[in-house]
C-alpha atoms as a PDB file:
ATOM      1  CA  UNK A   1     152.493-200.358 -22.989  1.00  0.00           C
ATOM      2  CA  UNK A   2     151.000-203.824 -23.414  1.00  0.00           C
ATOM      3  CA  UNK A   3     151.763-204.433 -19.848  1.00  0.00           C
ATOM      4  CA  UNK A   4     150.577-200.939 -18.445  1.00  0.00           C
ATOM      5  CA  UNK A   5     147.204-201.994 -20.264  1.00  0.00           C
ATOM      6  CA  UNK A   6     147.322-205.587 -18.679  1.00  0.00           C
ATOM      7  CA  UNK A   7     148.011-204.719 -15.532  1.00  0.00           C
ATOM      8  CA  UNK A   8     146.421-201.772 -14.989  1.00  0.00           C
ATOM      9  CA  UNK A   9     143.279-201.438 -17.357  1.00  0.00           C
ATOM     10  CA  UNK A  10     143.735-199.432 -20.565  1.00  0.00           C
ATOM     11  CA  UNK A  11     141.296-196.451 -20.032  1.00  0.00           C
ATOM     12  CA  UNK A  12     140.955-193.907 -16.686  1.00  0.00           C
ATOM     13  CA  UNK A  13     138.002-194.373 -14.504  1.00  0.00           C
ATOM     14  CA  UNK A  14     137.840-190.701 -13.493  1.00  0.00           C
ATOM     15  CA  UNK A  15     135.757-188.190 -15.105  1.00  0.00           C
ATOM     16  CA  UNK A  16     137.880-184.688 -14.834  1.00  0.00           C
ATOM     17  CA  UNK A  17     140.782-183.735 -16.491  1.00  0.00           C
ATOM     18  CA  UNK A  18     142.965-183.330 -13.127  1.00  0.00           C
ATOM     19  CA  UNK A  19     141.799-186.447 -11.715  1.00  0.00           C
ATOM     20  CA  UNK A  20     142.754-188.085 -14.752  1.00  0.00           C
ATOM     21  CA  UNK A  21     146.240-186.808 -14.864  1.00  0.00           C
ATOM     22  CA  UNK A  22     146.622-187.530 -11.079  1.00  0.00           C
ATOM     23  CA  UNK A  23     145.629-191.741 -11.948  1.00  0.00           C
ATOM     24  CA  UNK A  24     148.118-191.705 -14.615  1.00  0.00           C
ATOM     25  CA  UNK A  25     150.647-190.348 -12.559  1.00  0.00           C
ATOM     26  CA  UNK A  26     149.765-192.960  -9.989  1.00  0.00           C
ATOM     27  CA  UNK A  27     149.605-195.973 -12.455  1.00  0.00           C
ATOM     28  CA  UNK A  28     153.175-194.514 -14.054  1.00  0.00           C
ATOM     29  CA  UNK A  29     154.551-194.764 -10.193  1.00  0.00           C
ATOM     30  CA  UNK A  30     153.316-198.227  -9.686  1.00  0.00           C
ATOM     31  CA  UNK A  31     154.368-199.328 -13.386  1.00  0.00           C
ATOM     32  CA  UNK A  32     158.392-198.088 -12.369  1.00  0.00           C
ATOM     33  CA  UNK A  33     158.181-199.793  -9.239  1.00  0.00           C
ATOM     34  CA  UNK A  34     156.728-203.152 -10.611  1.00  0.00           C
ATOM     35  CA  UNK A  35     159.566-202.679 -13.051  1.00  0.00           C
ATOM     36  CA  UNK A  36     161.985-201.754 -10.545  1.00  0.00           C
ATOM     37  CA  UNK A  37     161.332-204.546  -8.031  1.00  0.00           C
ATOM     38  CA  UNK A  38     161.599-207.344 -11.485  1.00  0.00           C
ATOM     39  CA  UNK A  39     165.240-206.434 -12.343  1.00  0.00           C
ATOM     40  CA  UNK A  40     168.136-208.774 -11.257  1.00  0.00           C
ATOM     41  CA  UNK A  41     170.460-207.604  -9.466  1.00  0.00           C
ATOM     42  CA  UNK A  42     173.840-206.813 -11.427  1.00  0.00           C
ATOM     43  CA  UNK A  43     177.106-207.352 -10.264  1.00  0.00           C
ATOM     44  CA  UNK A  44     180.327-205.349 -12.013  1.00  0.00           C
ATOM     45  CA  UNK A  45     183.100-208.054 -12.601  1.00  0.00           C
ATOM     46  CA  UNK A  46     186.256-206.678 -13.994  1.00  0.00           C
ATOM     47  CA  UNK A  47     189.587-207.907 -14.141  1.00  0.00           C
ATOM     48  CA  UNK A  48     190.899-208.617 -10.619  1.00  0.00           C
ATOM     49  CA  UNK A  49     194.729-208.339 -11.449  1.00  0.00           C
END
Protein backbone atom coordinates (compact mmCIF):
# COMPACT_ATOMS: atom_id res chain seq x y z
CA UNK A 1 0.00 0.00 0.00
CA UNK A 2 2.87 2.29 0.98
CA UNK A 3 4.11 1.98 -2.49
CA UNK A 4 0.63 2.35 -4.33
CA UNK A 5 0.52 5.73 -2.24
CA UNK A 6 4.19 6.65 -3.29
CA UNK A 7 3.95 6.01 -6.56
CA UNK A 8 0.78 6.84 -7.45
CA UNK A 9 -0.67 9.59 -5.03
CA UNK A 10 -2.88 8.40 -2.16
CA UNK A 11 -6.30 10.03 -3.02
CA UNK A 12 -8.39 9.97 -6.68
CA UNK A 13 -8.44 13.11 -8.64
CA UNK A 14 -11.87 12.41 -10.16
CA UNK A 15 -15.03 13.65 -8.84
CA UNK A 16 -17.78 10.74 -9.70
CA UNK A 17 -18.14 7.57 -8.32
CA UNK A 18 -17.53 5.62 -11.80
CA UNK A 19 -14.67 7.65 -12.70
CA UNK A 20 -13.24 6.91 -9.50
CA UNK A 21 -13.56 3.21 -9.72
CA UNK A 22 -12.29 3.32 -13.37
CA UNK A 23 -8.63 5.28 -11.87
CA UNK A 24 -8.35 2.67 -9.34
CA UNK A 25 -8.72 0.04 -11.67
CA UNK A 26 -6.13 1.76 -13.80
CA UNK A 27 -3.61 2.49 -10.92
CA UNK A 28 -4.27 -1.45 -9.70
CA UNK A 29 -3.17 -2.41 -13.54
CA UNK A 30 -0.12 -0.30 -13.49
CA UNK A 31 0.74 -1.32 -9.72
CA UNK A 32 0.74 -5.44 -11.07
CA UNK A 33 2.71 -4.56 -13.92
CA UNK A 34 5.37 -2.41 -12.01
CA UNK A 35 5.35 -5.45 -9.79
CA UNK A 36 5.42 -7.83 -12.50
CA UNK A 37 8.24 -6.29 -14.56
CA UNK A 38 10.54 -6.11 -10.75
CA UNK A 39 10.52 -9.91 -10.19
CA UNK A 40 13.66 -12.03 -11.05
CA UNK A 41 13.38 -14.42 -13.08
CA UNK A 42 13.26 -18.04 -11.40
CA UNK A 43 14.78 -20.96 -12.61
CA UNK A 44 13.49 -24.71 -11.30
CA UNK A 45 16.73 -26.74 -10.45
CA UNK A 46 16.06 -30.24 -9.40
CA UNK A 47 18.10 -33.15 -9.22
CA UNK A 48 19.57 -33.96 -12.65
CA UNK A 49 20.20 -37.79 -12.03
Amino acid sequence: MFRFKCLLSGNLKNRRFGSQVTEAYCRAVAMNKMTFLGMPNSVLQGDSA
